[in-house]
N, C-alpha and C. Protein backbone atom coordinates (compact mmCIF):
# COMPACT_ATOMS: atom_id res chain seq x y z
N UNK A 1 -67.97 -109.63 -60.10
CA UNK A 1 -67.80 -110.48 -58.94
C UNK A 1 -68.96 -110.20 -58.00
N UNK A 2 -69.67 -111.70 -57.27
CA UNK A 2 -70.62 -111.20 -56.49
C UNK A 2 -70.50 -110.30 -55.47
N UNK A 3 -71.28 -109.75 -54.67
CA UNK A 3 -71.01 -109.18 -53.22
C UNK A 3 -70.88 -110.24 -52.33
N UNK A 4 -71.13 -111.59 -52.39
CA UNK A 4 -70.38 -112.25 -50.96
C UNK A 4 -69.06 -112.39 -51.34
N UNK A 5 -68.65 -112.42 -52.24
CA UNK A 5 -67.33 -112.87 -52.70
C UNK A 5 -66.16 -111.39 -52.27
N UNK A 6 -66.37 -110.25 -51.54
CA UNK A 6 -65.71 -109.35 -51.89
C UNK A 6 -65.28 -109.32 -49.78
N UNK A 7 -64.29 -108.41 -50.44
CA UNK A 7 -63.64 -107.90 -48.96
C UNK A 7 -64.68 -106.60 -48.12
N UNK A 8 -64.91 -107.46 -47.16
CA UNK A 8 -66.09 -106.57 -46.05
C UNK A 8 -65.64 -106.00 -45.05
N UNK A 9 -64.42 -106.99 -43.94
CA UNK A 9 -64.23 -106.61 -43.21
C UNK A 9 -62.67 -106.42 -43.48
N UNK A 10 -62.03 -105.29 -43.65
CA UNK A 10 -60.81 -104.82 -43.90
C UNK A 10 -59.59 -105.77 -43.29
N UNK A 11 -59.77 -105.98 -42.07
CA UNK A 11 -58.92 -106.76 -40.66
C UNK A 11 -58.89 -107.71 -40.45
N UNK A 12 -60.29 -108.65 -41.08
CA UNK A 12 -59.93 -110.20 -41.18
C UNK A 12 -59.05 -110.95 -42.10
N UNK A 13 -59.06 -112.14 -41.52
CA UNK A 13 -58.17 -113.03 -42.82
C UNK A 13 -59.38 -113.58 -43.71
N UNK A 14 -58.51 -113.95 -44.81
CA UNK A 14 -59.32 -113.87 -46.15
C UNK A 14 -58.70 -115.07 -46.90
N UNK A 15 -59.17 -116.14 -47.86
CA UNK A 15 -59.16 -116.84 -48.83
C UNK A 15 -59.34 -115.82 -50.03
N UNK A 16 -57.82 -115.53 -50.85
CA UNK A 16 -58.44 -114.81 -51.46
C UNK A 16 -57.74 -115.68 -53.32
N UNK A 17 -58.52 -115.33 -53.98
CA UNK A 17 -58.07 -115.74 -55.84
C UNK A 17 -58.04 -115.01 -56.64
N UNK A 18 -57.02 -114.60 -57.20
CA UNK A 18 -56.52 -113.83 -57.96
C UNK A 18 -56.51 -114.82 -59.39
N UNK A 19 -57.03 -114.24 -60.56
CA UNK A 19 -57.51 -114.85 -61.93
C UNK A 19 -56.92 -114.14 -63.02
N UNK A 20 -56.00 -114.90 -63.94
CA UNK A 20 -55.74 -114.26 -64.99
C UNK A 20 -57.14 -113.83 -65.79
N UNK A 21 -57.20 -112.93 -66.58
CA UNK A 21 -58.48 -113.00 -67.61
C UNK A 21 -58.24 -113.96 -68.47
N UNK A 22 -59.41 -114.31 -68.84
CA UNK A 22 -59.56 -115.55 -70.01
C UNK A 22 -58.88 -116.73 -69.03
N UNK A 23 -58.58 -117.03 -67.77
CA UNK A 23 -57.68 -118.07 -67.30
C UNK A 23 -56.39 -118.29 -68.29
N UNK A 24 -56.06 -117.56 -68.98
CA UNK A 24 -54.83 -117.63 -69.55
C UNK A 24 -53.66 -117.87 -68.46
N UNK A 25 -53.04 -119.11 -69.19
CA UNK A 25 -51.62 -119.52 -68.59
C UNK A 25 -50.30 -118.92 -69.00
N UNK A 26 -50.68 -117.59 -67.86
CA UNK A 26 -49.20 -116.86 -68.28
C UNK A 26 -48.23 -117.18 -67.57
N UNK A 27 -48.51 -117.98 -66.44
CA UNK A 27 -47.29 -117.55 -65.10
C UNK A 27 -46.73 -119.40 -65.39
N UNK A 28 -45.87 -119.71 -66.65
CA UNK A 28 -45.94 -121.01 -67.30
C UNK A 28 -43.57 -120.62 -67.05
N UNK A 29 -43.52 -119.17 -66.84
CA UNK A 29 -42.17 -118.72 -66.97
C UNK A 29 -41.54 -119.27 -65.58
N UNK A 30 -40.67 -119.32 -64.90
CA UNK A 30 -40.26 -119.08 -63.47
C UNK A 30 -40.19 -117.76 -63.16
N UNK A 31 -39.41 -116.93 -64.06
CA UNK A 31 -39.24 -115.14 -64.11
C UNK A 31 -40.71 -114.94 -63.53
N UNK A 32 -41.68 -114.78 -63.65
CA UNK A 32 -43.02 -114.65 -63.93
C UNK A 32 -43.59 -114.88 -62.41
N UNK A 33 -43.38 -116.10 -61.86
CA UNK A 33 -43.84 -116.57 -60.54
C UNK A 33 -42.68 -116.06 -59.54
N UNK A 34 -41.69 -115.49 -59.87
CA UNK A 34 -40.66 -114.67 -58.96
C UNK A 34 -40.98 -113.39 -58.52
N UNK A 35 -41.34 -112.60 -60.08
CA UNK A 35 -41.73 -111.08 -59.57
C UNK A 35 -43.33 -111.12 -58.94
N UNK A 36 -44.33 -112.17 -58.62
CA UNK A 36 -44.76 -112.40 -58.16
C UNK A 36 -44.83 -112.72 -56.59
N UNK A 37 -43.69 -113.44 -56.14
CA UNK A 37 -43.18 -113.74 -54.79
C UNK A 37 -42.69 -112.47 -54.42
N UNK A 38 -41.99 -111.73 -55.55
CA UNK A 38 -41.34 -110.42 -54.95
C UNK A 38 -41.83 -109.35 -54.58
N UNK A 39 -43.16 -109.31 -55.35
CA UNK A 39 -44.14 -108.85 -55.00
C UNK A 39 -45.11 -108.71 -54.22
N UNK A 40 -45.21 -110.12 -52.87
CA UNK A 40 -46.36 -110.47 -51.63
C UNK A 40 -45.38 -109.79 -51.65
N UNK A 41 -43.49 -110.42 -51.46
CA UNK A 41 -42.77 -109.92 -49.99
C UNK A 41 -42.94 -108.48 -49.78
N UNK A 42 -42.79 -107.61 -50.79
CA UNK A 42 -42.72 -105.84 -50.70
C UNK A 42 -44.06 -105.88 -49.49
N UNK A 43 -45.50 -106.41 -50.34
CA UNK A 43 -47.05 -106.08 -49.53
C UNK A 43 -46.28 -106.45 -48.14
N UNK A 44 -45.56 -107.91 -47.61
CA UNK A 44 -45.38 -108.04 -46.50
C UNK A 44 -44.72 -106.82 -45.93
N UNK A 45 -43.56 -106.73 -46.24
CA UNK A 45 -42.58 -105.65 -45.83
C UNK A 45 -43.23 -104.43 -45.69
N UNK A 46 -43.43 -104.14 -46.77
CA UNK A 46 -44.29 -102.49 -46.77
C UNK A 46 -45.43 -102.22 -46.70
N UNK A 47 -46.63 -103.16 -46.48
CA UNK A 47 -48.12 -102.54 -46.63
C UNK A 47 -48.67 -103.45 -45.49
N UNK A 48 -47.82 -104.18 -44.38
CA UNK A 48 -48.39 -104.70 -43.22
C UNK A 48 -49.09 -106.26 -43.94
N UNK A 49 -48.76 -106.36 -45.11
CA UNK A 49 -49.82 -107.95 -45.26
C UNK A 49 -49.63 -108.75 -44.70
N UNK A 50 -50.32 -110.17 -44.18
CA UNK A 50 -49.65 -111.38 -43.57
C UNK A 50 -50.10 -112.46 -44.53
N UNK A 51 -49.24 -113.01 -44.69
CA UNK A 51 -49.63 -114.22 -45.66
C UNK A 51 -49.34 -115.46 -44.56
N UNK A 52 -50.25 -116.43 -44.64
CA UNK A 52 -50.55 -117.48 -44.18
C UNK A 52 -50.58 -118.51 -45.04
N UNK A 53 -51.00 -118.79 -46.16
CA UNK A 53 -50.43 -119.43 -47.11
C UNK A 53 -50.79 -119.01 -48.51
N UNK A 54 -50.22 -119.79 -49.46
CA UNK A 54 -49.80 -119.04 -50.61
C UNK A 54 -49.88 -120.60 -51.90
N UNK A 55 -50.43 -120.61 -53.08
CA UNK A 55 -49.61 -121.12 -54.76
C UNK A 55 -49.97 -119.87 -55.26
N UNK A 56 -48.96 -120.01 -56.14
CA UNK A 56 -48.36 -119.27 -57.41
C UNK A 56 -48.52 -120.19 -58.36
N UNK A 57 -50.54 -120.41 -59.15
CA UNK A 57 -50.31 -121.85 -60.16
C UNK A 57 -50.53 -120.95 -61.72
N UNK A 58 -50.79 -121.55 -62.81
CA UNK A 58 -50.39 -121.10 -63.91
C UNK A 58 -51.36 -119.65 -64.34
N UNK A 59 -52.17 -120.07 -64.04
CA UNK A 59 -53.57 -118.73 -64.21
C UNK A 59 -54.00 -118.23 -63.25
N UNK A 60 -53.49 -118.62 -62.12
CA UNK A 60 -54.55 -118.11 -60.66
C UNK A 60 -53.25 -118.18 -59.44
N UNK A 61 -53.79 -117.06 -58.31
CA UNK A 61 -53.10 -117.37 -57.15
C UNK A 61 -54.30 -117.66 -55.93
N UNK A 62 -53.75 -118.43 -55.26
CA UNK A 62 -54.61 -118.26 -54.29
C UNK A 62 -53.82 -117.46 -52.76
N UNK A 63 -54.45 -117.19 -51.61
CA UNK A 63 -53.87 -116.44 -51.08
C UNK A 63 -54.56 -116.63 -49.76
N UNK A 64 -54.39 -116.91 -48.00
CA UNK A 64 -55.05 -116.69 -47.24
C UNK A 64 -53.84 -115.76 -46.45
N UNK A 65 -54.94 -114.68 -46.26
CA UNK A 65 -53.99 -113.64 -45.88
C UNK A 65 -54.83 -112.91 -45.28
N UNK A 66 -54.31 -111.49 -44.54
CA UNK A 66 -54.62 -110.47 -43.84
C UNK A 66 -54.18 -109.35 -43.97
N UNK A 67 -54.62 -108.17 -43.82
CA UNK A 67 -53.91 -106.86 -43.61
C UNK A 67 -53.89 -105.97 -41.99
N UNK A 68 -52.06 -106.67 -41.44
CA UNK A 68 -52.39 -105.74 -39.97
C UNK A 68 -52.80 -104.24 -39.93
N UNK A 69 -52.49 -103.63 -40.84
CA UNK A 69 -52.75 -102.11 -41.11
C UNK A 69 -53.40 -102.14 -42.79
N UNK A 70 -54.29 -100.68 -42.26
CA UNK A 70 -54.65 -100.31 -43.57
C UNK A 70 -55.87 -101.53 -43.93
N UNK A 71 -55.88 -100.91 -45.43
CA UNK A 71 -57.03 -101.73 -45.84
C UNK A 71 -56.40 -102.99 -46.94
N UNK A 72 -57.05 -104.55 -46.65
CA UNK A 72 -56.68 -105.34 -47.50
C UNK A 72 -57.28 -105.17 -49.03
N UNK A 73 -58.14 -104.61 -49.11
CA UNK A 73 -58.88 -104.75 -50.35
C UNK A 73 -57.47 -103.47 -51.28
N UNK A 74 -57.19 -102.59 -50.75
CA UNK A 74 -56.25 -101.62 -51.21
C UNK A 74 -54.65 -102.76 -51.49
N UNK A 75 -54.63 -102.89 -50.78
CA UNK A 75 -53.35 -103.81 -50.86
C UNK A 75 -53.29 -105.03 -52.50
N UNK A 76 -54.29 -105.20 -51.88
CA UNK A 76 -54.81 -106.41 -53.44
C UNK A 76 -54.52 -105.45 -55.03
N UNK A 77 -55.69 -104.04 -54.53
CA UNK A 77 -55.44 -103.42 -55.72
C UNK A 77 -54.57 -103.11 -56.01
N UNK A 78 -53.40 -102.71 -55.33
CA UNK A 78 -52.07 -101.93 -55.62
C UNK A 78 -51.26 -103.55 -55.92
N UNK A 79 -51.24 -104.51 -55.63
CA UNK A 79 -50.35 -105.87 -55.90
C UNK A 79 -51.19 -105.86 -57.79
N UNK A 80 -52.35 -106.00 -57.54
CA UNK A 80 -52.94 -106.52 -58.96
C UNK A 80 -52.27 -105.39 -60.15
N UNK A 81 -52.79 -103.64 -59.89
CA UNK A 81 -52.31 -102.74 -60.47
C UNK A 81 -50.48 -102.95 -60.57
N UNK A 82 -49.58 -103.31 -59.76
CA UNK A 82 -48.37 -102.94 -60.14
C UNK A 82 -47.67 -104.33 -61.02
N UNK A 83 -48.18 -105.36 -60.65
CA UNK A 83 -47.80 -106.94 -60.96
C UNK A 83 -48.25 -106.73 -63.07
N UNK A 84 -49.31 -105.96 -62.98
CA UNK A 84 -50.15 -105.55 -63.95
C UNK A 84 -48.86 -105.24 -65.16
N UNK A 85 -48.53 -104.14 -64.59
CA UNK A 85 -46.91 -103.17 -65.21
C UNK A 85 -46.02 -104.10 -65.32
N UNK A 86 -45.94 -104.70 -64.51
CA UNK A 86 -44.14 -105.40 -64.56
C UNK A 86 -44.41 -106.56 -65.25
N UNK A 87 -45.37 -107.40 -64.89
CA UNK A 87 -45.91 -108.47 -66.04
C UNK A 87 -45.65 -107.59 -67.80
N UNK A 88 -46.65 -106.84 -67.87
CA UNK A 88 -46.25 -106.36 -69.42
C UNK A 88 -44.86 -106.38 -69.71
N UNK A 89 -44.23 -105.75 -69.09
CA UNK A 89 -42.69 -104.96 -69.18
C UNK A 89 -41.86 -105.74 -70.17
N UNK A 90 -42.08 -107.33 -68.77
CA UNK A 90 -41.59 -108.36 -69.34
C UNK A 90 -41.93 -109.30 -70.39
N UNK A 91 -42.72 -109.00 -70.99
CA UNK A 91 -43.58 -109.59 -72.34
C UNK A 91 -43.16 -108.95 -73.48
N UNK A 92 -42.94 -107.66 -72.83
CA UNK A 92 -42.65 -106.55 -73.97
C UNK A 92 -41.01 -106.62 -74.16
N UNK A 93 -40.64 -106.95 -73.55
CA UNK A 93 -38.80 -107.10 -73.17
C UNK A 93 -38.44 -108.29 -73.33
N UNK A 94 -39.13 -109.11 -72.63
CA UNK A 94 -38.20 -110.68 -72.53
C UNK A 94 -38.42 -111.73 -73.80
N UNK A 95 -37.96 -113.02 -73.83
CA UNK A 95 -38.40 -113.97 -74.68
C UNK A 95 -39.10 -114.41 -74.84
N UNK A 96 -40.18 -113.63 -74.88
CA UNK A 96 -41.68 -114.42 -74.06
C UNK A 96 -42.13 -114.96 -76.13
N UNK A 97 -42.70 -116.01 -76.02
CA UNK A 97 -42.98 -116.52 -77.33
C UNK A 97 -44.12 -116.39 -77.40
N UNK A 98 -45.06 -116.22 -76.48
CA UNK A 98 -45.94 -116.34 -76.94
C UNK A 98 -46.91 -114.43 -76.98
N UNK A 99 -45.96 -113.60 -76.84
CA UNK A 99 -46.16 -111.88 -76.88
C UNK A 99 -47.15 -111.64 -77.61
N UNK A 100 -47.11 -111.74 -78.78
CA UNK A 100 -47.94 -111.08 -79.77
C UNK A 100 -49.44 -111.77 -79.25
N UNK A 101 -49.55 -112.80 -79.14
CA UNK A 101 -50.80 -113.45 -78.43
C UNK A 101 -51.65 -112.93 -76.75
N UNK A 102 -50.71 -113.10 -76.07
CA UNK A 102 -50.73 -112.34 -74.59
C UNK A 102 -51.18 -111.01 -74.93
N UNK A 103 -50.47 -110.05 -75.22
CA UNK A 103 -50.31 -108.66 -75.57
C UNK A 103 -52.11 -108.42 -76.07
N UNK A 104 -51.97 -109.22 -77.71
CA UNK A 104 -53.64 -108.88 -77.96
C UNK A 104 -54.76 -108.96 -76.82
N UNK A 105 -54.49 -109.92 -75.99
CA UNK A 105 -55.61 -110.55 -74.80
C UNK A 105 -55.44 -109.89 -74.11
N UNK A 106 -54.46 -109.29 -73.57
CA UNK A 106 -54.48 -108.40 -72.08
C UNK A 106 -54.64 -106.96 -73.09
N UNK A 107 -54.75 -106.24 -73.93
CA UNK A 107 -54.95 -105.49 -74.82
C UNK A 107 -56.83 -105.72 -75.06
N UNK A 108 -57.29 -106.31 -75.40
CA UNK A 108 -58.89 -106.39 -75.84
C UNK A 108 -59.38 -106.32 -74.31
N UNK A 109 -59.28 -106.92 -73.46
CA UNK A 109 -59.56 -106.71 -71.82
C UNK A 109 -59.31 -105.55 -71.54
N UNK A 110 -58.32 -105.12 -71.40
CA UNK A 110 -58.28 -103.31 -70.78
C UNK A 110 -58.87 -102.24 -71.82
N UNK A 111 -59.14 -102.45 -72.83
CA UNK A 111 -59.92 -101.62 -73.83
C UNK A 111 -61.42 -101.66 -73.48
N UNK A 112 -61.43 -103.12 -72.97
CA UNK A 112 -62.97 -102.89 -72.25
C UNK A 112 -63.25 -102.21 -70.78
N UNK A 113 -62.56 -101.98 -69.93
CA UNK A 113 -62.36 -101.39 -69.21
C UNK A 113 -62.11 -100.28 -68.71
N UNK A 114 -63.06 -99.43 -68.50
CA UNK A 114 -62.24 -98.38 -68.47
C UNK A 114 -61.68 -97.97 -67.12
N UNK A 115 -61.24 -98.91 -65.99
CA UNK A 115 -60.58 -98.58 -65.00
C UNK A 115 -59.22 -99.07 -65.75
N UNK A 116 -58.78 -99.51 -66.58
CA UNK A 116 -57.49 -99.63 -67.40
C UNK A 116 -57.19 -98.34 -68.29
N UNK A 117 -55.98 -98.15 -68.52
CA UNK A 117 -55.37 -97.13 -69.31
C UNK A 117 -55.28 -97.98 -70.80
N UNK A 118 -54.56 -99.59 -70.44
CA UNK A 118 -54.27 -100.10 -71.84
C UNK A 118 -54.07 -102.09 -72.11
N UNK A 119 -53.67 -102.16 -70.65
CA UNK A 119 -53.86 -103.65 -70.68
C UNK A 119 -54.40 -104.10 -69.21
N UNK A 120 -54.90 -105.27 -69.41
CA UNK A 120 -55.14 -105.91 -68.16
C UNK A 120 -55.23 -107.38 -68.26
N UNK A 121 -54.53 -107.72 -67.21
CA UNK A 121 -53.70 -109.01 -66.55
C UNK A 121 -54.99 -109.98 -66.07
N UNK A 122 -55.38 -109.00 -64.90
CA UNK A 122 -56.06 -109.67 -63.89
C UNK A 122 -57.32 -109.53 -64.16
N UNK A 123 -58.32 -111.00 -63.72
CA UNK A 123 -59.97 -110.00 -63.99
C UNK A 123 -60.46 -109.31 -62.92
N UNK A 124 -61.24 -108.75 -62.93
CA UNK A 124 -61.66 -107.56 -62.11
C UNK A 124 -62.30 -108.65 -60.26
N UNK A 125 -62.10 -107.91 -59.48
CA UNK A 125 -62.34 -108.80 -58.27
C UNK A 125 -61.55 -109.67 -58.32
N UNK A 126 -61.63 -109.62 -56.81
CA UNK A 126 -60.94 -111.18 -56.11
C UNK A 126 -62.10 -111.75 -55.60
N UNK A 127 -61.96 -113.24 -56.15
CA UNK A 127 -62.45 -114.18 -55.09
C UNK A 127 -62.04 -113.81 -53.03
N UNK A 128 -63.14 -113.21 -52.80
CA UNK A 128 -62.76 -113.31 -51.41
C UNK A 128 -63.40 -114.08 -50.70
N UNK A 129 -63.16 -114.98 -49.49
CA UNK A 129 -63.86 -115.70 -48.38
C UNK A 129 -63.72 -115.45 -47.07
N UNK A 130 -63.89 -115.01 -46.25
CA UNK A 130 -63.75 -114.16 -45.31
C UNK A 130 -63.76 -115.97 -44.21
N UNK A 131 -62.23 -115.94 -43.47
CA UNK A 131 -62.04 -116.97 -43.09
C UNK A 131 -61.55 -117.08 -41.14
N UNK A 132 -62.91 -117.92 -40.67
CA UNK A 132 -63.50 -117.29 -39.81
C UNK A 132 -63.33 -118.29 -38.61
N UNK A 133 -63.14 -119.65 -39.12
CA UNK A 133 -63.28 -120.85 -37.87
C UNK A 133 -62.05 -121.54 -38.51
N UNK A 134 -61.62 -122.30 -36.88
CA UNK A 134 -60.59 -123.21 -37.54
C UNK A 134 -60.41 -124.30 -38.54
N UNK A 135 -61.75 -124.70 -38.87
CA UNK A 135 -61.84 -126.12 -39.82
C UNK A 135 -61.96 -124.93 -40.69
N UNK A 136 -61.92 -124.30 -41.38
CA UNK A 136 -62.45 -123.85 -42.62
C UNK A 136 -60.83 -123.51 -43.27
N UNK A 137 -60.33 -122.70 -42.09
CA UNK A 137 -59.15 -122.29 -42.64
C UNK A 137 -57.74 -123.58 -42.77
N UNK A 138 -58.38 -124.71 -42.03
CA UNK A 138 -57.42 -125.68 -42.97
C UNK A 138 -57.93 -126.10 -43.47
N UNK A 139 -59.25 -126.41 -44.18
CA UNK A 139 -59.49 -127.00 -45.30
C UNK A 139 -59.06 -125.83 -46.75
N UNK A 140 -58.96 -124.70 -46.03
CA UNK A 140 -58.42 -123.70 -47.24
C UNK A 140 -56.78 -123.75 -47.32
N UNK A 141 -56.32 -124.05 -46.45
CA UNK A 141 -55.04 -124.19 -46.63
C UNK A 141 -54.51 -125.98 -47.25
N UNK A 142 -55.43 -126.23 -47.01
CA UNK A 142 -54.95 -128.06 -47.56
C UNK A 142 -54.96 -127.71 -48.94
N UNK A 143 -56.29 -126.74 -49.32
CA UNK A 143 -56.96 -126.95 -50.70
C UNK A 143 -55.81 -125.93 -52.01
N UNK A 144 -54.90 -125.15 -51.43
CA UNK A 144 -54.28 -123.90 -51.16
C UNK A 144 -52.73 -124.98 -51.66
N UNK A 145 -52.63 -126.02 -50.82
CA UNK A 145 -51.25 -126.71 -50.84
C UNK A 145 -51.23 -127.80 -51.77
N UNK A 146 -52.45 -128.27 -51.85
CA UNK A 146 -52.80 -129.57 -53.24
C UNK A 146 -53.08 -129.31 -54.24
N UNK A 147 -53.17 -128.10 -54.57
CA UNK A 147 -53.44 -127.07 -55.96
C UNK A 147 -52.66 -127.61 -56.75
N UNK A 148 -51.55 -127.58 -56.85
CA UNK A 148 -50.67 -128.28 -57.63
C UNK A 148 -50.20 -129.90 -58.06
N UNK A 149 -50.80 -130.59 -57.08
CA UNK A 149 -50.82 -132.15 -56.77
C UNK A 149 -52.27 -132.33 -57.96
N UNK A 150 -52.80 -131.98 -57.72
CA UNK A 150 -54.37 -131.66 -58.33
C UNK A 150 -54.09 -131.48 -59.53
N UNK A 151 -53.43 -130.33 -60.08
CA UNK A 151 -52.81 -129.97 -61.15
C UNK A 151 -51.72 -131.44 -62.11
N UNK A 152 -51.60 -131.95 -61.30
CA UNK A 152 -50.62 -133.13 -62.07
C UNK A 152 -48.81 -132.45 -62.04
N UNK A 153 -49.02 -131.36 -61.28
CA UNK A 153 -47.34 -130.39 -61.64
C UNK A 153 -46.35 -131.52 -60.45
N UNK A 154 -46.95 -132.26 -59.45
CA UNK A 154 -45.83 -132.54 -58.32
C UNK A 154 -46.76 -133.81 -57.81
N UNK A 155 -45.89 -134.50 -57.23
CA UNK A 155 -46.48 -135.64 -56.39
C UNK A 155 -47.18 -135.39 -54.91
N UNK A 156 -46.20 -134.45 -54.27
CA UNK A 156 -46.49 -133.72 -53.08
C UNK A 156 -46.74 -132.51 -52.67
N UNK A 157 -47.39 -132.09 -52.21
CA UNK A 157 -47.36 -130.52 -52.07
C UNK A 157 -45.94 -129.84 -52.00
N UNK A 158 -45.25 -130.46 -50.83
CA UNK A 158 -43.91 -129.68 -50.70
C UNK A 158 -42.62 -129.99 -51.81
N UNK A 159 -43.18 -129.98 -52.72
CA UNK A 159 -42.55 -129.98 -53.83
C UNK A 159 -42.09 -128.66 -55.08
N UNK A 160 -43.31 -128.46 -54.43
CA UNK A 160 -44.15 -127.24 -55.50
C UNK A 160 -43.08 -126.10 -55.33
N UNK A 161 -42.33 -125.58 -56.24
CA UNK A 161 -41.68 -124.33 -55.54
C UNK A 161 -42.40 -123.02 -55.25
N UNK A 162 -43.41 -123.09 -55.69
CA UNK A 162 -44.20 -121.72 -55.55
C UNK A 162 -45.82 -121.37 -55.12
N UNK A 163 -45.76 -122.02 -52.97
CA UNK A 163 -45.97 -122.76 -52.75
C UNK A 163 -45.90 -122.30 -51.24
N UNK A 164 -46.61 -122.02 -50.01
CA UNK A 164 -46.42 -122.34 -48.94
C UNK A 164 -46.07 -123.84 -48.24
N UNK A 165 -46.55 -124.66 -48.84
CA UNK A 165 -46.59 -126.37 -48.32
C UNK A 165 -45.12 -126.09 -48.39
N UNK A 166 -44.02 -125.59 -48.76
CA UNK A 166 -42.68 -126.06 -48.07
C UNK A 166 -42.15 -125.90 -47.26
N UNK A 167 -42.98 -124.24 -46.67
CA UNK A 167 -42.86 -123.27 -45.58
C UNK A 167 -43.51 -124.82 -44.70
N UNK A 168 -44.92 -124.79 -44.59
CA UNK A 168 -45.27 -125.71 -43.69
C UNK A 168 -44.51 -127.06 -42.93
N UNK A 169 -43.49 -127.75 -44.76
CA UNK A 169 -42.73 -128.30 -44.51
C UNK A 169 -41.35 -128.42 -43.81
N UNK A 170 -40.89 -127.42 -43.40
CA UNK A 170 -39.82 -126.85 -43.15
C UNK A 170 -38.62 -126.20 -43.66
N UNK A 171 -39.11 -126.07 -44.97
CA UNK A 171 -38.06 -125.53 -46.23
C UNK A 171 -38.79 -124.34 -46.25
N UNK A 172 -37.51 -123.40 -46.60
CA UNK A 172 -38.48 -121.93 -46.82
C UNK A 172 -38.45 -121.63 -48.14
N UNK A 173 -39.65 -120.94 -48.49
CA UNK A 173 -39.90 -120.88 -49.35
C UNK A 173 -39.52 -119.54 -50.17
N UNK A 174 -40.04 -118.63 -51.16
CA UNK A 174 -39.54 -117.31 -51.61
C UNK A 174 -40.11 -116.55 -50.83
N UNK A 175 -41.02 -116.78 -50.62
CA UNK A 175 -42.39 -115.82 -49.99
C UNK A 175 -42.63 -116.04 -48.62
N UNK A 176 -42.32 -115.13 -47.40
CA UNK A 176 -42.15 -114.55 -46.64
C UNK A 176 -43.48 -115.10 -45.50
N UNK A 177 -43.54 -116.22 -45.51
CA UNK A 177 -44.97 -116.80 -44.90
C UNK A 177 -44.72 -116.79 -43.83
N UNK A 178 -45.67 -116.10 -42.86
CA UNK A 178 -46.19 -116.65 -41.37
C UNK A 178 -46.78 -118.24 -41.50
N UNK A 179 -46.51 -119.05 -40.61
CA UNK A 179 -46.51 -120.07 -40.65
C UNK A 179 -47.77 -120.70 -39.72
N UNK A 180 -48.44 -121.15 -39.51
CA UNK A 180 -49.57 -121.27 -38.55
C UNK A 180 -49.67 -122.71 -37.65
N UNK A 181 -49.37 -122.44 -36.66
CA UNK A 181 -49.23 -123.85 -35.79
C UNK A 181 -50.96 -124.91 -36.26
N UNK A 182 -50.75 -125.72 -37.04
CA UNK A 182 -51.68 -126.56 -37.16
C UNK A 182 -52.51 -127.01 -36.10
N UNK A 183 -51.58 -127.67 -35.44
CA UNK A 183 -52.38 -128.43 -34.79
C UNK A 183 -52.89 -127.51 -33.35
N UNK A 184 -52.74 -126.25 -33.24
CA UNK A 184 -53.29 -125.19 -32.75
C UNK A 184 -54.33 -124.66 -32.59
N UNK A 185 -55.01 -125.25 -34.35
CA UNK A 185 -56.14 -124.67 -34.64
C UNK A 185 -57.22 -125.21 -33.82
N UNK A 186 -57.54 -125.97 -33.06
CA UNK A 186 -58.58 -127.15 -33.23
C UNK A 186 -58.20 -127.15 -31.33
């Protein structure tokens, strides 16, 4: 990952993308995009994160967020490292059909790695954008909520279950979003 792309300033908010390796479409389960949601909420709850908005799409998350305490780039690693575990768990445990396939791929990736013990999920770096003026951060949040419209998965953003645009909409969503007065920004 380049150096503009990385976390500089610990305390700002951030556009951030999280990438399966190979863009493999693992998160195709609901189980899958849950321990995911369950997973910001803990960062919210326990590691000070703020999420501002949020998809959960098949290979990628996107994320504009912050860390009130501590460091965000740590936070990322410990979400990527533990999501890492519990993703396998459930591949290794559940009905997952397509295991033996997954398993080899996240298996040949962490063998190349040697910050891995044995598999890996995620590719190395986050897309970071360090998000700084008000037009930027709703064009990241529009871009953030149509991910899925884009995708062909929903007609509307607030459709999407996994998904800030419902938070925005007034439905809450799994994931624990600070909500950002729009028309505030500007």
């Amino acid at each position: 990952m380049g150096h503009a792309y990385r976390i500089h300033k610990q305390d700002a908010a951030y556009f951030i993308t999280f990438t399966v390796v190979d863009w493999i479409d693992l998160f195709t389960r609901p189980e899958y995009k849950y321990l995911l949601c369950e997973s910001l909420n803990y960062c919210i709850r326990e590691k000070s994160l703020k999420i501002f908005s949020y998809v959960i799409m098949t290979n990628h998350i996107h994320l504009l967020c912050r860390a009130e305490e501590g460091k965000l780039s740590d936070i990322v690693r410990d979400f990527k490292k533990y999501t890492t575990g519990k993703l396998i768990s459930m591949i290794l445990t559940g009905g997952e059909s397509r295991r033996e396939f997954l398993l080899e791929k996240f298996n040949h990736h962490g063998k190349q790695n040697n910050l891995n013990t044995k598999y890996q999920i995620w590719q190395n770096g986050s897309h970071a954008e360090e998000v700084f003026e008000p037009k930027f951060t709703l064009s990241k949040i529009q871009y953030i909520h149509y991910n899925p419209v884009e995708a062909g998965l929903v007609t509307y953003p607030h459709e999407y279950r996994f998904s800030s645009a419902q938070d925005y909409a007034g439905i809450k969503g799994p994931v624990e979003v600070e909500v950002l007065e729009l028309h505030k920004l500007f």
